[in-house]
Protein backbone atom coordinates (compact mmCIF):
# COMPACT_ATOMS: atom_id res chain seq x y z
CA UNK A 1 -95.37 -113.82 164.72
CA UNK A 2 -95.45 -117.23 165.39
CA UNK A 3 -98.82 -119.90 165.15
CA UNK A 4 -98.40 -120.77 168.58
CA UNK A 5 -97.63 -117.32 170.08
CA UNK A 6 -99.61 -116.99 173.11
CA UNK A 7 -100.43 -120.70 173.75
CA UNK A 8 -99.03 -121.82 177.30
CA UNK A 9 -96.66 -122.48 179.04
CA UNK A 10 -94.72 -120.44 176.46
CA UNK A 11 -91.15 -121.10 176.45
CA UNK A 12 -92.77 -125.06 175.29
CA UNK A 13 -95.06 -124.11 172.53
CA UNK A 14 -91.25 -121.58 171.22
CA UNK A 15 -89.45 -124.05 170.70
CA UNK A 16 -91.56 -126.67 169.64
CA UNK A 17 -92.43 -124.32 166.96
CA UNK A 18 -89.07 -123.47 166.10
CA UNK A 19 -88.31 -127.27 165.51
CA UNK A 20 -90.83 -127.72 163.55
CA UNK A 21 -89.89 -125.41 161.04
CA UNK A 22 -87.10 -127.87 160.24
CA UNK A 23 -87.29 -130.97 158.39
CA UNK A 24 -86.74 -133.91 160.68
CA UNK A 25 -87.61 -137.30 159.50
CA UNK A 26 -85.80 -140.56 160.60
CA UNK A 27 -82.35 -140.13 158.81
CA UNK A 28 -82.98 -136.43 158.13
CA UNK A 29 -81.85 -134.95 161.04
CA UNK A 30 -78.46 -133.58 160.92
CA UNK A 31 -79.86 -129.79 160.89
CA UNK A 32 -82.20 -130.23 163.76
CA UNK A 33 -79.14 -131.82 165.97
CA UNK A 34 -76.84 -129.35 164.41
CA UNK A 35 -79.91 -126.75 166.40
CA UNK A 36 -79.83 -128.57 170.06
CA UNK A 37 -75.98 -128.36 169.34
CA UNK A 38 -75.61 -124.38 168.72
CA UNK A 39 -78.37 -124.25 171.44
CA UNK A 40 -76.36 -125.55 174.37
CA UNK A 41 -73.45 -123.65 173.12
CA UNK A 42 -75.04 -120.41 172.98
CA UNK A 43 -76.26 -121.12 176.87
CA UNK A 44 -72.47 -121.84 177.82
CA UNK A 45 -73.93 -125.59 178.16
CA UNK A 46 -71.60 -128.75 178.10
CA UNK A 47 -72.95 -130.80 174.83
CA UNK A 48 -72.22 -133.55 173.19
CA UNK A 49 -73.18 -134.57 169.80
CA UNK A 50 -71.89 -138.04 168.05
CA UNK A 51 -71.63 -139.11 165.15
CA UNK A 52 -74.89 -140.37 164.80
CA UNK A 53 -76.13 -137.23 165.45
CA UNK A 54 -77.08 -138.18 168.72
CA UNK A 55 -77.13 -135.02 171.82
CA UNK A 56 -76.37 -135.13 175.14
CA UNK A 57 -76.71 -131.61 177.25
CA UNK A 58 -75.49 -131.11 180.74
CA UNK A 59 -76.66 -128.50 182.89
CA UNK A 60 -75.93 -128.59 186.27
CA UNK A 61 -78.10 -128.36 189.55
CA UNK A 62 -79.05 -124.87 190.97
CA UNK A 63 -78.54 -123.81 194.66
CA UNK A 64 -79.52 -126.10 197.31
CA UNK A 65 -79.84 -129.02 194.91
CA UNK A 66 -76.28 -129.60 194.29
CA UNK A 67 -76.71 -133.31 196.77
CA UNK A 68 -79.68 -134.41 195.15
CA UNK A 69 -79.18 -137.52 192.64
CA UNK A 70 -79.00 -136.61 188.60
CA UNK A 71 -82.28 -136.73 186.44
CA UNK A 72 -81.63 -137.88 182.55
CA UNK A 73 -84.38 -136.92 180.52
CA UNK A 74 -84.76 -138.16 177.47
CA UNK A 75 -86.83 -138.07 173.75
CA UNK A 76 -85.52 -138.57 170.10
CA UNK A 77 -85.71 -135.81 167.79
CA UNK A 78 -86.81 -137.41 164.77
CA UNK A 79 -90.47 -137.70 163.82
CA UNK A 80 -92.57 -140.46 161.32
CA UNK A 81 -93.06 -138.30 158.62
CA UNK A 82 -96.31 -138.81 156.37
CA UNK A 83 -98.81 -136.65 154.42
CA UNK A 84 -102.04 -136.44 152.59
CA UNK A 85 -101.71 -137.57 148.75
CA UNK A 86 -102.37 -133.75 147.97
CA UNK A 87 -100.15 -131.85 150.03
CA UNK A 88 -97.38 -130.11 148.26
CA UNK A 89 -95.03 -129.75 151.66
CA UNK A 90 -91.63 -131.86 150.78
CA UNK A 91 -90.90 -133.39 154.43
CA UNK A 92 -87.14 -133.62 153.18
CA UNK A 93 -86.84 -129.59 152.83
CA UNK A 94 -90.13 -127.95 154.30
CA UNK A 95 -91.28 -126.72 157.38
CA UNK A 96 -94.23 -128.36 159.18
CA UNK A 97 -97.24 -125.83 159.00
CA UNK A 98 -98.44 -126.08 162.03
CA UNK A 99 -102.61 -125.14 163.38
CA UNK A 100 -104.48 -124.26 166.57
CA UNK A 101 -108.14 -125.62 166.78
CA UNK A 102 -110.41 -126.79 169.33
CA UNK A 103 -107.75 -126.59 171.90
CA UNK A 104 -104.99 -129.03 169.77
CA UNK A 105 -102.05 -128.38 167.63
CA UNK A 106 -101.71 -130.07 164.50
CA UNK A 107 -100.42 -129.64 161.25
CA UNK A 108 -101.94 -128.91 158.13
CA UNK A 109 -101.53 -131.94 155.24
CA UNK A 110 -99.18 -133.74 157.76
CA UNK A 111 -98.10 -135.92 160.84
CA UNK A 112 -96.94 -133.22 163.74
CA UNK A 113 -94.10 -134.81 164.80
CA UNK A 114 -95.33 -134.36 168.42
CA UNK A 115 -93.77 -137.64 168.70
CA UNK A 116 -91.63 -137.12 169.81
CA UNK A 117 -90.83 -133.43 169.23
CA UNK A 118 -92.97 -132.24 172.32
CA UNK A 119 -90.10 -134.22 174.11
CA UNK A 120 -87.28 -132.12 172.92
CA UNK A 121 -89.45 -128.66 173.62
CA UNK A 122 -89.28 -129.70 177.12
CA UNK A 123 -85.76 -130.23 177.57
CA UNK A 124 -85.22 -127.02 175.44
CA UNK A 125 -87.43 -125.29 177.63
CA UNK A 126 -85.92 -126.73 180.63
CA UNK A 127 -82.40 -126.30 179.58
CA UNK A 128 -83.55 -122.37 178.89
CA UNK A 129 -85.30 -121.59 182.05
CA UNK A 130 -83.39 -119.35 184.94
CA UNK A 131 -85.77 -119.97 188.23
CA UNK A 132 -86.61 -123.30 187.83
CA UNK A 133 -85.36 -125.12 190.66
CA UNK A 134 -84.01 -128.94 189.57
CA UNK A 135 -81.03 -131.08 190.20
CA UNK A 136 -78.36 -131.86 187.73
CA UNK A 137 -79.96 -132.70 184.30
CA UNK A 138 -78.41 -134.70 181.57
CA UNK A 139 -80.48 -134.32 178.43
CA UNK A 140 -80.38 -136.92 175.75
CA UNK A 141 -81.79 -136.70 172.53
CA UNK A 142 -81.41 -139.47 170.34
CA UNK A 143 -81.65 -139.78 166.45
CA UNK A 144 -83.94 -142.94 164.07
CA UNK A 145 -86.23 -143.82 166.56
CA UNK A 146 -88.72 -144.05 164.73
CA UNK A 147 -87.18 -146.69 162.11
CA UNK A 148 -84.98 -148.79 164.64
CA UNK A 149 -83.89 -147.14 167.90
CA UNK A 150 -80.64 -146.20 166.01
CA UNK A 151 -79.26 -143.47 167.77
CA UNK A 152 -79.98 -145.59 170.72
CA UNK A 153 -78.13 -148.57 169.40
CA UNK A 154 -75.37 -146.42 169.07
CA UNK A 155 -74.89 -144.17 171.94
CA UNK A 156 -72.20 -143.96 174.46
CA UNK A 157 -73.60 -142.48 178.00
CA UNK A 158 -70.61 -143.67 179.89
CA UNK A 159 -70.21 -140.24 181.00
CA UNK A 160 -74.02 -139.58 183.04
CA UNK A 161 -73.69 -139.61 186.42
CA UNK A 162 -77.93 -140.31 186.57
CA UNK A 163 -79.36 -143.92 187.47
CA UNK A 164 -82.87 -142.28 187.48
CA UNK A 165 -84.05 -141.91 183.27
CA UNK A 166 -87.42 -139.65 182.68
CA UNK A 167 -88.48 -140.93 179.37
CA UNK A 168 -90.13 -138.34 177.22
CA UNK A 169 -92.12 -140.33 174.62
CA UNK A 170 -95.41 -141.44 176.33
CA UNK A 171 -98.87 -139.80 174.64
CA UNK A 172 -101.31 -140.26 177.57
CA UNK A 173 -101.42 -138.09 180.37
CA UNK A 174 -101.68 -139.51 183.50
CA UNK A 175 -100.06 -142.74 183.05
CA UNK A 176 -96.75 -143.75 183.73
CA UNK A 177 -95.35 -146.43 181.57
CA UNK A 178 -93.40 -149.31 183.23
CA UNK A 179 -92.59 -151.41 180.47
CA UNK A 180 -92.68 -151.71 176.91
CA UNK A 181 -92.18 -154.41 174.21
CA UNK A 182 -88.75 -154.94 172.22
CA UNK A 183 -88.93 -155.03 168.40
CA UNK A 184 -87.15 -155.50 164.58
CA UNK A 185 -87.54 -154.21 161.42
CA UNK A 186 -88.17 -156.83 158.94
CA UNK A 187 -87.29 -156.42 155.26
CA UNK A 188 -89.00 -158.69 152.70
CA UNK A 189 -87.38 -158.42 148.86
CA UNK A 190 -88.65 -160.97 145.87
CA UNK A 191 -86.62 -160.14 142.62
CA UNK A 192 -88.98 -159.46 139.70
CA UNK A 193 -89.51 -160.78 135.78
CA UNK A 194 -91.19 -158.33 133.53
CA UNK A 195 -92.93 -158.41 129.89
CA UNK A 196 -93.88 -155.59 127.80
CA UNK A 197 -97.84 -155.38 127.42
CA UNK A 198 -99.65 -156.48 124.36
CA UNK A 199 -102.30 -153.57 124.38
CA UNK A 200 -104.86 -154.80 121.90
CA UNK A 201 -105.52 -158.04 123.84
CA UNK A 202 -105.39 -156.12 127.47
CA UNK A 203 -107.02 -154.25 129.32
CA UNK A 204 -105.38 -151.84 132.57
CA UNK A 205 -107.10 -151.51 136.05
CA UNK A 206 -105.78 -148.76 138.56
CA UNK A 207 -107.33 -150.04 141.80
CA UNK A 208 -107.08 -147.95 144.85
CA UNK A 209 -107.68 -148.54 148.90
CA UNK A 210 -108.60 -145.44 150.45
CA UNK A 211 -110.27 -144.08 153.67
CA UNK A 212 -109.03 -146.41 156.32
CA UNK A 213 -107.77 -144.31 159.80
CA UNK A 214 -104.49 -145.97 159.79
CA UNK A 215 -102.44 -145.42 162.86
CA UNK A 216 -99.61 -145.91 165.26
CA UNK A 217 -98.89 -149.63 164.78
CA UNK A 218 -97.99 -150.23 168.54
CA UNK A 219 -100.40 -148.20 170.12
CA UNK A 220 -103.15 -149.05 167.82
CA UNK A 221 -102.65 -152.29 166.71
CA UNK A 222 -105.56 -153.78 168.98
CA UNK A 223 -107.90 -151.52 167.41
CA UNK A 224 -108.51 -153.61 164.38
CA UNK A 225 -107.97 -151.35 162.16
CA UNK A 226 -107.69 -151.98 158.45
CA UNK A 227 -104.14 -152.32 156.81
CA UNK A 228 -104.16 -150.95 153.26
CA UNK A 229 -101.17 -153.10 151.90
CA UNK A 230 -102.98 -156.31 153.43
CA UNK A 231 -106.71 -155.30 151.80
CA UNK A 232 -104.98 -154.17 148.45
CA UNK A 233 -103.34 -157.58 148.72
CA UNK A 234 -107.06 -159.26 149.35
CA UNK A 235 -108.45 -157.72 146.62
CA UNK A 236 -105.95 -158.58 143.93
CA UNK A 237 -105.50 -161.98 145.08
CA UNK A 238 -109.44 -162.32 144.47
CA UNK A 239 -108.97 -160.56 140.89
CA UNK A 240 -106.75 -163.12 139.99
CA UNK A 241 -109.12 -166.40 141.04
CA UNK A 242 -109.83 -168.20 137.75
CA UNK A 243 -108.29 -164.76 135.65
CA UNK A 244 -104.59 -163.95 134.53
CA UNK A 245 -103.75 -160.82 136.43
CA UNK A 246 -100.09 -159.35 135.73
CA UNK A 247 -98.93 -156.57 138.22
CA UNK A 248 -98.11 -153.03 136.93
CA UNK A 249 -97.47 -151.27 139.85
CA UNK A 250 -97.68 -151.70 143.38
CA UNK A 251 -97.34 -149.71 146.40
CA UNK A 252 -98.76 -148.68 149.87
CA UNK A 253 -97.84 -146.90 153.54
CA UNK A 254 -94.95 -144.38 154.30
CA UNK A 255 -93.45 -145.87 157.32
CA UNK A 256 -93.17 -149.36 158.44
CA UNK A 257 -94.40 -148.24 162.15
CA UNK A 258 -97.55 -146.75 160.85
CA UNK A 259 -100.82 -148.96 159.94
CA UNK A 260 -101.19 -147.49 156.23
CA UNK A 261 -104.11 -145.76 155.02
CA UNK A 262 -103.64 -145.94 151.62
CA UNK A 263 -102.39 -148.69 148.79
CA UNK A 264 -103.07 -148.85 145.05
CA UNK A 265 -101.70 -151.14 142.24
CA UNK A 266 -102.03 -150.96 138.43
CA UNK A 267 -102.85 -154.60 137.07
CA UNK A 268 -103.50 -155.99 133.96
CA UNK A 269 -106.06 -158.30 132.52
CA UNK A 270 -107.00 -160.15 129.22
CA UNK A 271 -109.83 -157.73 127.57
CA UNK A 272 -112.16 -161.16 127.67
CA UNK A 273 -111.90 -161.38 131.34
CA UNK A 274 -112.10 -157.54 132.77
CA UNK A 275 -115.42 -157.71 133.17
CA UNK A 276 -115.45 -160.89 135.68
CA UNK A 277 -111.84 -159.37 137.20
CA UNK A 278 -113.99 -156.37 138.09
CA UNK A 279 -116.78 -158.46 139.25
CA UNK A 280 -114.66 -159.94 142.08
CA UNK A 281 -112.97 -157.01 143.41
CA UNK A 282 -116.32 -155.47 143.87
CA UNK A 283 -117.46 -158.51 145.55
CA UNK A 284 -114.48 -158.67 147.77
CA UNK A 285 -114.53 -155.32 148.64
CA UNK A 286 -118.53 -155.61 150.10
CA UNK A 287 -117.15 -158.42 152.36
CA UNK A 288 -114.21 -155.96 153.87
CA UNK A 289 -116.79 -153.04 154.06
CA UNK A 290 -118.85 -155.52 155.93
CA UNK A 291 -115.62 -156.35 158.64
CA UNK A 292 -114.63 -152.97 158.77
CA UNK A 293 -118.03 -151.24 159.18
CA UNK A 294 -117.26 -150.96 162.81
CA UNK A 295 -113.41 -149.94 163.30
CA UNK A 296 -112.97 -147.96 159.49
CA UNK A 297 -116.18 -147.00 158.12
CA UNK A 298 -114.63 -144.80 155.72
CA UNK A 299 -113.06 -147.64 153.98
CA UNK A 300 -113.58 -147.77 150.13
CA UNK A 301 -111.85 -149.18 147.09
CA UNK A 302 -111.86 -146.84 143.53
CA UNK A 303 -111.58 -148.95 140.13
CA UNK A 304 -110.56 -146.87 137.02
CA UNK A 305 -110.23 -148.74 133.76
CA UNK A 306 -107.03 -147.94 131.11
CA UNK A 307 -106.03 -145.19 133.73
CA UNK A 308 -104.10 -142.56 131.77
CA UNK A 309 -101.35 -140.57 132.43
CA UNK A 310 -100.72 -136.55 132.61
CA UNK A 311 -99.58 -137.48 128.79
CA UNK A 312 -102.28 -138.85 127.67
CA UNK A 313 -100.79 -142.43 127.66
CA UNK A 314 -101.71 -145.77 129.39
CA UNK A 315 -100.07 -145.96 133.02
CA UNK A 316 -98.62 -149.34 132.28
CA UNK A 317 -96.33 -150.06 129.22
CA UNK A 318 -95.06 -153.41 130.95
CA UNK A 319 -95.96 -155.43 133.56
CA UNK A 320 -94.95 -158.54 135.83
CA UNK A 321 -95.07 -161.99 134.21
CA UNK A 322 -98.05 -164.18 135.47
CA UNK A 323 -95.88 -166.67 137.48
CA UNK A 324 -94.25 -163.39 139.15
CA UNK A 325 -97.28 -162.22 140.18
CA UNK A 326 -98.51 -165.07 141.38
CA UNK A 327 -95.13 -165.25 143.46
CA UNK A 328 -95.78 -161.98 144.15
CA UNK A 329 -98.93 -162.28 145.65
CA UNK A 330 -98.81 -165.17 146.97
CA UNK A 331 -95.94 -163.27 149.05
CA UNK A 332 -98.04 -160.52 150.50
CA UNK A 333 -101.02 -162.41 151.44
CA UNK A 334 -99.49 -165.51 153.06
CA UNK A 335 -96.96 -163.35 155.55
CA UNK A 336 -99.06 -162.28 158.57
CA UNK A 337 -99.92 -159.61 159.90
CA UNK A 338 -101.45 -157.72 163.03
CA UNK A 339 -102.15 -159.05 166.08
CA UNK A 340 -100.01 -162.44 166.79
CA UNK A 341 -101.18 -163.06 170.46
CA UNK A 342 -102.28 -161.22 173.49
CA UNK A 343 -100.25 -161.72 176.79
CA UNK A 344 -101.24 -163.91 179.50
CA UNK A 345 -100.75 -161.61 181.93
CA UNK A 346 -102.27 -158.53 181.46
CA UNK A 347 -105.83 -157.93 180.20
CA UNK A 348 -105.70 -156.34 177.03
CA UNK A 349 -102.20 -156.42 176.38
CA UNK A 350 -100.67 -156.92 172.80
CA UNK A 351 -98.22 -159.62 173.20
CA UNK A 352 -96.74 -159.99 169.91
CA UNK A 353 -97.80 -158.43 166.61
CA UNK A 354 -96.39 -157.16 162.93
CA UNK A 355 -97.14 -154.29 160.65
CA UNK A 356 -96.62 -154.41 156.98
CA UNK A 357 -96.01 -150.67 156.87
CA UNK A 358 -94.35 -150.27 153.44
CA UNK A 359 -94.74 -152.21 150.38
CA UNK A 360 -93.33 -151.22 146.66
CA UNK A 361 -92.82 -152.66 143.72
CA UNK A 362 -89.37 -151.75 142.32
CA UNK A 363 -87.42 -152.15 139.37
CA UNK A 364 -86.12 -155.01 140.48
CA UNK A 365 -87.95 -156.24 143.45
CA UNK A 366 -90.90 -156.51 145.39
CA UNK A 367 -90.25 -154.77 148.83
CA UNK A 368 -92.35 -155.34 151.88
CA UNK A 369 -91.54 -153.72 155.05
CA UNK A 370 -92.49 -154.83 158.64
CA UNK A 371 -92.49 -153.91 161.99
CA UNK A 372 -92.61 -156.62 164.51
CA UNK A 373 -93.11 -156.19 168.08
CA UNK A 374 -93.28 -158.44 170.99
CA UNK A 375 -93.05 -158.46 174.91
CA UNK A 376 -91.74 -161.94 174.69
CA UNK A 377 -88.40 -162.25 172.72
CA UNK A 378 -88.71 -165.82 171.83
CA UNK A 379 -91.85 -165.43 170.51
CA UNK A 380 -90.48 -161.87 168.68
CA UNK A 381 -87.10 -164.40 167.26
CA UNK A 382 -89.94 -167.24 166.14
CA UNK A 383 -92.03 -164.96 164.23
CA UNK A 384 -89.19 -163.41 162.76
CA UNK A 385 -88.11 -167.27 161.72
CA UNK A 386 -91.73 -167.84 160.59
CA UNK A 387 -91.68 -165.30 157.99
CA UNK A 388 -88.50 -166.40 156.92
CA UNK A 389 -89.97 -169.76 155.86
CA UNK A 390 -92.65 -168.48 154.69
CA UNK A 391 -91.52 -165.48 151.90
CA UNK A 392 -89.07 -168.07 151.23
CA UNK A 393 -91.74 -170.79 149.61
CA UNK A 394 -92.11 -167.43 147.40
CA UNK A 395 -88.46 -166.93 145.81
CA UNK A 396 -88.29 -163.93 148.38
CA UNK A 397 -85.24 -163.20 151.06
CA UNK A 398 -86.03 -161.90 154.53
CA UNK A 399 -83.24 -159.08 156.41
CA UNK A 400 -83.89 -158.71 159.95
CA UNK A 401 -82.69 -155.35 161.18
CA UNK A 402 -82.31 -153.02 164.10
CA UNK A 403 -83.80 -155.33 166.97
CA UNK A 404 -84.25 -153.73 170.09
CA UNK A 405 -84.56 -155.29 173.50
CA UNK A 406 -88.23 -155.14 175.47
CA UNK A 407 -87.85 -153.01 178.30
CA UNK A 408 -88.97 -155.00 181.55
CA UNK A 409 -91.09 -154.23 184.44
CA UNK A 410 -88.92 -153.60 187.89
CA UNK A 411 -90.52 -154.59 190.81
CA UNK A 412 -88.88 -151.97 193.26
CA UNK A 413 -88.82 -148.40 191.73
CA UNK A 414 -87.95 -145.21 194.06
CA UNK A 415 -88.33 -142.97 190.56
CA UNK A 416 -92.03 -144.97 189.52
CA UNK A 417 -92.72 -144.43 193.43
CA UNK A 418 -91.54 -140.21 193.68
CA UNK A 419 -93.41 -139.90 190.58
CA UNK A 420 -96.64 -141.18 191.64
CA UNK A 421 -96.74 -139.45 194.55
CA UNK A 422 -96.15 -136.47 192.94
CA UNK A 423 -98.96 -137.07 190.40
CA UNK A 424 -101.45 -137.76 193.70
CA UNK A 425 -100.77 -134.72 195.24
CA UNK A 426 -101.40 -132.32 191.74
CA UNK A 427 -103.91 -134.50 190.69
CA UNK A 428 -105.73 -136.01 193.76
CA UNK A 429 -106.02 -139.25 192.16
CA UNK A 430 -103.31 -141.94 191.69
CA UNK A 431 -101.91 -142.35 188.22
CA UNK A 432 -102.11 -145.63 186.13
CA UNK A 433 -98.81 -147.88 185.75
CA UNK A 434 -98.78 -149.30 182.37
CA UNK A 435 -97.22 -151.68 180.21
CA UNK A 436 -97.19 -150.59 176.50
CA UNK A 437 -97.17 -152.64 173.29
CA UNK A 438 -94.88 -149.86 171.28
CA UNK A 439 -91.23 -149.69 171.45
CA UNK A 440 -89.66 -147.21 174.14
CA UNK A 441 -85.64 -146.69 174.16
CA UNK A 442 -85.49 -147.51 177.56
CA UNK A 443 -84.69 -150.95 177.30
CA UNK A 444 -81.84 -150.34 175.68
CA UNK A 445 -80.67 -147.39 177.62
CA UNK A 446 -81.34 -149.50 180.59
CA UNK A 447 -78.55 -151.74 178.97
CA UNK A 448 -75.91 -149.08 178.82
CA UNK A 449 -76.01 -148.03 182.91
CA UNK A 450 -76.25 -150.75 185.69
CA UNK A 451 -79.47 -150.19 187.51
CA UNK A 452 -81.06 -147.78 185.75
CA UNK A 453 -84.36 -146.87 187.09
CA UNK A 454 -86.66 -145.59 184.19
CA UNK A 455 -90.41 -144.35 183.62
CA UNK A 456 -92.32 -143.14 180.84
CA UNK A 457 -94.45 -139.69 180.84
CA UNK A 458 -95.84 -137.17 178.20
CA UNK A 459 -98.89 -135.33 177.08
CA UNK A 460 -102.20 -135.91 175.68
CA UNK A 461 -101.75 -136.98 171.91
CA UNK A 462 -104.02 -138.55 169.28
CA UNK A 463 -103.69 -140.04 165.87
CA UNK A 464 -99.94 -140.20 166.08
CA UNK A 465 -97.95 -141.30 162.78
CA UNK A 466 -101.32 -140.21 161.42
CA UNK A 467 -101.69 -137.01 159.47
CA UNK A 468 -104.84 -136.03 161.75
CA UNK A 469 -101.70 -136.77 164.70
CA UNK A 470 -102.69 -133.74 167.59
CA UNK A 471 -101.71 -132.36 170.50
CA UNK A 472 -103.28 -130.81 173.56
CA UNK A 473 -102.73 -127.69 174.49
CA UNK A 474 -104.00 -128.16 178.16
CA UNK A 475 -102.64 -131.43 178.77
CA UNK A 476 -98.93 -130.15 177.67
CA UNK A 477 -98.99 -127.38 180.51
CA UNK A 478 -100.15 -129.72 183.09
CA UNK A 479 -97.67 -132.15 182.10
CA UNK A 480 -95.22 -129.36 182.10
CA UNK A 481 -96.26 -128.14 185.91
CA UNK A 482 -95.76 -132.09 186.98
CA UNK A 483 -92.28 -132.60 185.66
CA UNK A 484 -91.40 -129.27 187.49
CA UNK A 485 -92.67 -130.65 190.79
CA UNK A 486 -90.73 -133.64 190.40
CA UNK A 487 -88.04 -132.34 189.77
CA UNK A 488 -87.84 -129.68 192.23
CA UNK A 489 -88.98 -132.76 195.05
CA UNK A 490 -85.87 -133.88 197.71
């Protein structure tokens, strides 16, 4: 008996549920493409799978549909993969544990992975259906989408006869999305000097950011939301005015694409100045509350002194030298982040903007990781450039990896044209054409076949990369009915 028995339209909710009893993070998802694989060739379906794990399913167009041009649909099958600071699930091994309230799916301690997975449960559903009417389909499911468009990057679709693409990965019903903004990863590193920690003479502060909503860094960047890493990095910075603060341990977010929620550090302090150290965090933390009272009202920073251990022991036996935290903080407070600028063009729009989603503090380095986004790829290259110069002035080395193209708007577009006229007749009203701030594979797809004519559709979501991430129940059967009109349309 399954959680979502009974939900429609059922053959969607089946499989959904059946991949999300396996563990697909970025880079984790040999076993779920190994599943699409045995799935096509259980139906007798033509299937490809590469060697970045990558699938591509054929199944051809039923009777009286043979003439009618070739859809591609297309999702990823990987998921952002985050949980709540108690949950016991392993996202490397476990199955997601999925819930049904208030008319949304969701999983308990967890993202859902509706991003894209609600993609792949209609092409599953799709590929399983008998009396669906449709032309041709050629399903691709791609693979690190989440952390750099890999499987994108990567994959060979010289053999689709489609120039019309049905993108899979929007989280709004009743828009279609036109355009989207390229992107990189950016990977900061400072190497590290440590000292052992004279106990008598210090004292140990475990200081943690909680509470903040956190979020999908493209689609909720404009939301002003707080950034744990960034406020962590606030607060110690003020700790240190006028005291000598030594890091312990730093670290903050889960995925570079997701606004974190939560950061702490372990510092250390001279016992004559804890009391003034703790004095300024507090006072630094009022003046957040105070910006954030509107956007992340659940904000709040905890302060334990000489933090122990399960053991019994101090949590700190060594800790940074002052000049490398100083470098070190230095580094995380002077790189920017958020919102870079808006666009000229279209009200509202994110233009450029960066997302320190990851920070740790190794062994051996300080890592910070980014994800930058921009419409404009000049502007993307130049902020990419800045931060170069700038964790440089810090001893630190920037890698920019996995850039991605933007994905522009076409001005003549027979699929953006069927597709709202489709939506006008189910819906009676016409749907919005939008222009996103998050990264879309369609851009690059568009790269790989000449004239590719793409749009961008998909259910009701909320929270995504978020573990309060939801689906709608309703809004995934509607969505389901539309794609089955437009695909049955000549």
């Amino acid at each position: 008996m399954g959680v979502l028995d009974g939900l429609k339209p059922a053959g969607v909710f089946r499989f959904f549920e059946e991949i999300s009893r396996i563990p697909r993070g970025s880079g984790n998802e040999k076993q779920v493409s190994n599943y699409l694989k045995k799935f096509a060739e259980d139906r007798g379906l033509a299937c490809i799978q590469d060697e970045l794990n990558n699938i591509i399913i054929v199944k051809q167009a039923t009777p009286g549909y043979e003439q009618e041009a070739p859809y591609i649909l297309q999702g990823h099958m990987d998921m952002v993969t985050v949980k709540t600071p108690d949950c016991d699930i392993d996202l490397q091994k476990d199955p997601l544990r999925l819930c049904v309230k208030d008319g949304r799916v969701s999983a308990e301690g967890t993202s859902l992975g509706g991003d894209d997975g609600i993609a792949v449960a209609y092409i599953l559903a799709l590929l399983d259906a008998q009396e669906i009417s449709h032309p041709r389909l050629e399903m691709v499911v791609t693979t690190e989408e989440e952390t750099g468009l890999t499987g994108a990057h990567g994959i060979d679709l010289s053999m689709l006869h489609g120039r019309q693409l049905i993108n899979l990965d929007n989280e709004e019903e009743g828009v279609i999305i036109t355009s989207c903004a390229g992107g990189a990863r950016v990977d900061v590193e400072m190497p590290l000097q440590w000292e052992s920690i004279a106990a008598k003479e210090s004292s140990v502060l475990e200081i943690s950011v909680q509470g903040l909503q956190g979020g999908h860094s493209g689609m909720e960047i404009d939301k002003g939301r707080g950034n744990a890493n960034c406020l962590l990095g606030r607060i110690l910075m003020a700790a240190a005015k006028e005291n000598t603060v030594r890091l312990a341990a730093l670290q903050g977010g889960q995925a570079d694409n997701a606004i974190p929620r939560e950061a702490g550090a372990v510092i250390v302090v001279t016992a004559k100045e804890q009391e003034q150290a703790l004095a300024r965090i507090e006072k630094e933390t009022d003046k957040i509350k105070e910006e954030l009272k509107a956007v992340d009202p659940g904000f709040s920073v905890v302060c334990t002194e000489n933090p122990c251990s399960e053991g019994g022991q101090t949590k700190a036996d060594r800790c940074l030298t002052e000049t490398c935290t100083k470098q070190a903080l230095s580094c995380l407070t002077s790189l920017p982040n958020g919102i870079i600028a808006m666009s000229r063009d279209v009200d509202g729009l994110v233009q450029t903007s960066l997302n320190l989603g990851i920070m740790r503090l190794g062994q051996e380095t300080l890592q910070l990781s980014y994800a930058v986004r921009s419409s404009i790829d000049q502007e993307k290259e130049d902020l990419c450039k800045q931060m170069q110069e700038t964790a440089g002035k810090t001893g630190a080395a920037v890698q920019v990896r996995s850039a991605y193209p933007g994905w522009a708007y076409r001005k003549e577009s027979p699929l953006r044209d069927r597709l709202a006229a489709v939506y006008e007749r189910m819906y009676g009203c016409r749907p919005q054409l939008q222009a996103i701030h998050a990264g879309l594979e369609c851009g690059l797809l568009a790269a790989k076949i000449p004239g590719l004519d793409c749009v961008s559709i998909g259910p009701d979501m909320s929270d995504v990369h978020t573990t309060e991430e939801s689906l709608s129940i309703e809004s995934v059967g509607r969505v389901w009915e539309y794609l089955l009109a437009v695909l049955a349309e000549k």
